[in-house]
Protein backbone atom coordinates (compact mmCIF):
# COMPACT_ATOMS: atom_id res chain seq x y z
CA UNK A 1 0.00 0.00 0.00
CA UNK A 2 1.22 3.48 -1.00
CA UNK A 3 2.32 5.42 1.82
CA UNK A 4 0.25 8.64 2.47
CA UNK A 5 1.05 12.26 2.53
CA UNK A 6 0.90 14.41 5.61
CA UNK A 7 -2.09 15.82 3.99
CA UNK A 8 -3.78 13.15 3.19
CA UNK A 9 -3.01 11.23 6.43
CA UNK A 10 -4.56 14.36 7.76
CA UNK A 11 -7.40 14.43 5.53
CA UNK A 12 -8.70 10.83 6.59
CA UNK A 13 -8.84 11.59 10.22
CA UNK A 14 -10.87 14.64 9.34
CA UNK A 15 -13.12 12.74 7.44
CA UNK A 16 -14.09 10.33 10.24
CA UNK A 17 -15.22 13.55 12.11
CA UNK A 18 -18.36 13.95 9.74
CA UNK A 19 -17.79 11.82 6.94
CA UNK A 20 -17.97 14.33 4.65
CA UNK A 21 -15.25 15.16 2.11
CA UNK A 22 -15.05 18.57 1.45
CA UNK A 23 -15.05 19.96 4.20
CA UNK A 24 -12.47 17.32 5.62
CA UNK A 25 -10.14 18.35 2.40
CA UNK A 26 -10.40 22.07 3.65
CA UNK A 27 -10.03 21.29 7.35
CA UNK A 28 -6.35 19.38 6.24
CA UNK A 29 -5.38 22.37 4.23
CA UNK A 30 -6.87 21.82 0.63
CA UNK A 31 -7.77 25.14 -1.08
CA UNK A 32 -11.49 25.81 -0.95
CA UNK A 33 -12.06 26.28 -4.46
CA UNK A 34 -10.80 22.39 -4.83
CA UNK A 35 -11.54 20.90 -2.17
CA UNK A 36 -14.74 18.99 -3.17
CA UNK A 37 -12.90 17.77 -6.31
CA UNK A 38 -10.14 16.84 -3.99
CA UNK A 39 -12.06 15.07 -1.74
CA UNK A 40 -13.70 12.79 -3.99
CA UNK A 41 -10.27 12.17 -5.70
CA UNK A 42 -8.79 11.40 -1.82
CA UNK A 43 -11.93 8.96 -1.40
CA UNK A 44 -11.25 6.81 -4.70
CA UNK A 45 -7.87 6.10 -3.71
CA UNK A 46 -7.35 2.67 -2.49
CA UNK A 47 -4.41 3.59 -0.19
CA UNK A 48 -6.89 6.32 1.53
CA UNK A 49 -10.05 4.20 1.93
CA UNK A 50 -7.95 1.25 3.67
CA UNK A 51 -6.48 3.91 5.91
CA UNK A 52 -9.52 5.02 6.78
CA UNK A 53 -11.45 1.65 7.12
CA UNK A 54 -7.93 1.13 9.53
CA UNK A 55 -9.25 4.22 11.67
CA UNK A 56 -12.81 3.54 12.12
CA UNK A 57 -11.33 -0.07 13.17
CA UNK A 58 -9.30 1.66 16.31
CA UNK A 59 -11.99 3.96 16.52
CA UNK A 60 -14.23 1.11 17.08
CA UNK A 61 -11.55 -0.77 19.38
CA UNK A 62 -11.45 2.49 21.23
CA UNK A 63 -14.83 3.31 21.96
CA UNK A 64 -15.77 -0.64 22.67
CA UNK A 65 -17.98 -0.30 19.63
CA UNK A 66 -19.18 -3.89 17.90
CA UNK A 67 -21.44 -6.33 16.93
CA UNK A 68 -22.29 -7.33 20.73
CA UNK A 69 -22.59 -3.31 21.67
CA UNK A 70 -25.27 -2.24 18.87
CA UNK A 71 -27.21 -5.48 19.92
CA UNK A 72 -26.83 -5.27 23.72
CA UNK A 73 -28.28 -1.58 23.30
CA UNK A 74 -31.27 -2.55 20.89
CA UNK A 75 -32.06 -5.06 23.30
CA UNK A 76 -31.99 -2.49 26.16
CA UNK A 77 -34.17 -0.30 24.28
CA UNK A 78 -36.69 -2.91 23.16
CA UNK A 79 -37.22 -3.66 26.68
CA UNK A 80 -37.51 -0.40 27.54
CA UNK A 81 -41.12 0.33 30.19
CA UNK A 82 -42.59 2.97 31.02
CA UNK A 83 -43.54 1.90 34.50
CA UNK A 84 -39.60 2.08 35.38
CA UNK A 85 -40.29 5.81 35.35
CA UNK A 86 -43.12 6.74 37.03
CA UNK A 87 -43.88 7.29 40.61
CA UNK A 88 -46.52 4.43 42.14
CA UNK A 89 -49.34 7.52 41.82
CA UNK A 90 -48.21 7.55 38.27
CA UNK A 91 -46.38 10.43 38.72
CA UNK A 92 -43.08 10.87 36.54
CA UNK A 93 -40.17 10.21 38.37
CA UNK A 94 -37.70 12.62 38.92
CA UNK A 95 -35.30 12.58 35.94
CA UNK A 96 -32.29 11.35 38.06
CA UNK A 97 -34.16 8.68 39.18
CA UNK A 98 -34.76 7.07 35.82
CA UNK A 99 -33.24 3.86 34.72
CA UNK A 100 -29.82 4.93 32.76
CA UNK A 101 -30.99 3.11 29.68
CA UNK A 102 -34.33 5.99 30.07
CA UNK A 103 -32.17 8.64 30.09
CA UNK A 104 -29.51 7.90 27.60
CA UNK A 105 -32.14 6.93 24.88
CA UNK A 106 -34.91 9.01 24.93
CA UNK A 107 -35.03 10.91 21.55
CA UNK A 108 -36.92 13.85 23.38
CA UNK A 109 -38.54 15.82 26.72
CA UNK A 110 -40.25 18.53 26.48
CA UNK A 111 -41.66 20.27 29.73
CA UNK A 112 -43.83 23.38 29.50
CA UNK A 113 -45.48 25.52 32.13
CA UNK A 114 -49.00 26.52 31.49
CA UNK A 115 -50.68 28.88 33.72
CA UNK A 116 -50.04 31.33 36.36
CA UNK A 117 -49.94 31.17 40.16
CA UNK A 118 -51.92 28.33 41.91
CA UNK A 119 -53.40 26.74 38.19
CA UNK A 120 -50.41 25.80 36.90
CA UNK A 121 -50.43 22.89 35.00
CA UNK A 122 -47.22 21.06 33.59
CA UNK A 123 -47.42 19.49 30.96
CA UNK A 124 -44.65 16.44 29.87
CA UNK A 125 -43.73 15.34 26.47
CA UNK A 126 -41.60 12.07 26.17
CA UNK A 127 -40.29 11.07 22.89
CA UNK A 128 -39.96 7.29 23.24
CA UNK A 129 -37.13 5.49 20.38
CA UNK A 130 -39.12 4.11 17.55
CA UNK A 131 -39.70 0.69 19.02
CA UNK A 132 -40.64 -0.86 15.39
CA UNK A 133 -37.56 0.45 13.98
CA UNK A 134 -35.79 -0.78 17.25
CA UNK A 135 -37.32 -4.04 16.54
CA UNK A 136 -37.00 -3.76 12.81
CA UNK A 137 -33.00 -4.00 13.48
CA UNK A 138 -33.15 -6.77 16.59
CA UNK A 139 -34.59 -8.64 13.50
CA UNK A 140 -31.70 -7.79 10.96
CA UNK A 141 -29.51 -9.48 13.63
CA UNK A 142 -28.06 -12.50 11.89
CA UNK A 143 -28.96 -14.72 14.11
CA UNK A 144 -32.23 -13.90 14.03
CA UNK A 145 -32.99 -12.99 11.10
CA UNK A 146 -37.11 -12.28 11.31
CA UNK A 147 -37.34 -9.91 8.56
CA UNK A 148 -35.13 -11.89 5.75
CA UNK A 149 -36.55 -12.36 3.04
CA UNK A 150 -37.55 -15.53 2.01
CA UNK A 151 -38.47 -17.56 -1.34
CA UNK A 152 -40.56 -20.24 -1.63
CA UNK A 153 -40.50 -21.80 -4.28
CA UNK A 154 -43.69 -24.68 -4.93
CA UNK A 155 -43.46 -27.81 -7.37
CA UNK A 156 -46.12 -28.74 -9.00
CA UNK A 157 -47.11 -32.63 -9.69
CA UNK A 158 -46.83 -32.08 -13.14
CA UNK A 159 -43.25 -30.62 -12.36
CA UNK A 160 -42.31 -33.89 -10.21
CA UNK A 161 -44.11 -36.23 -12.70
CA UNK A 162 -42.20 -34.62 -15.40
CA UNK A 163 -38.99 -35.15 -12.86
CA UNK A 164 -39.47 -38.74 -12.32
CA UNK A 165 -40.36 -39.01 -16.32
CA UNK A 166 -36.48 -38.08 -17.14
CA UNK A 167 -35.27 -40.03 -14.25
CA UNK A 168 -37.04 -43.44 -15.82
CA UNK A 169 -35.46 -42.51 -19.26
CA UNK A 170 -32.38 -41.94 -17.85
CA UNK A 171 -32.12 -45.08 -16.45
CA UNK A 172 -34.06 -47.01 -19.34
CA UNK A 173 -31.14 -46.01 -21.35
């Protein structure tokens, strides 16, 4: 593998930062004016995609990031409840009370005030994680593999007749 310039050395680890190539080429020092040509020139090199793929792979290492992680966490949102947050009145919970896997997931919370004085009234917005997608991707697991498609293919008897028609000609002659 050809080894890289400075530049471009520099240019793949700005690339991991957002993926995107133009602005990586002008973040290692490419000239504005060419840096979207330059970055889609970087990207078709061979020597620049393997050092890249080589960078997400310690990334990866790094951060503790595989196969086990993404499913561990789809797991932990799929069994995500509701009832792990609220009070036994059905109050919600304080927010530092809430399971970790509550907190660190939710896609949004929105808490507004309405009213003045002694009628206020609070009103709580929770944006759960799309469960079906969630689910969707459990499924795409390869070992489970519930939303693969499948073929079926159906014989006929005129199909097997005409099978077993060749077979007994086959062994006629």
């Amino acid at each position: 593998m050809a080894k890289l310039t400075d530049k471009q050395e520099l240019f793949c680890r700005e690339y991991l930062i957002d993926l995107n190539a133009t602005q990586a080429a002008i973040r290692a020092g490419y000239s504005e004016k060419t840096a979207e040509q330059m970055g889609y020139q970087l990207l078709q090199k061979t020597s620049v995609q393997a050092h890249i793929q080589s960078l997400k792979k310690n990334r990866n290492k790094r951060n503790q990031i595989d196969a086990d992680y993404v499913l561990r966490r789809l797991t932990e949102i799929d069994q995500m409840d509701v009832i792990d947050i609220l009070s036994d009145s059905g109050d919600l919970l304080p927010i530092r009370k809430w399971p970790k896997v509550w907190r660190t997931t939710l896609s949004g919370l929105d808490i507004a005030i309405l009213g003045s004085g002694d009628t206020d009234v609070i009103m709580k917005k929770i944006k759960w994680p799309d469960k079906v997608k969630n689910l969707e991707l459990l499924g795409k697991h390869v070992d489970v593999q519930a939303f693969k498609e499948k073929t079926e293919t159906s014989v006929t008897l005129v199909d097997e007749m005409a099978e077993l028609m060749r077979e007994i000609s086959a062994e006629a002659n």
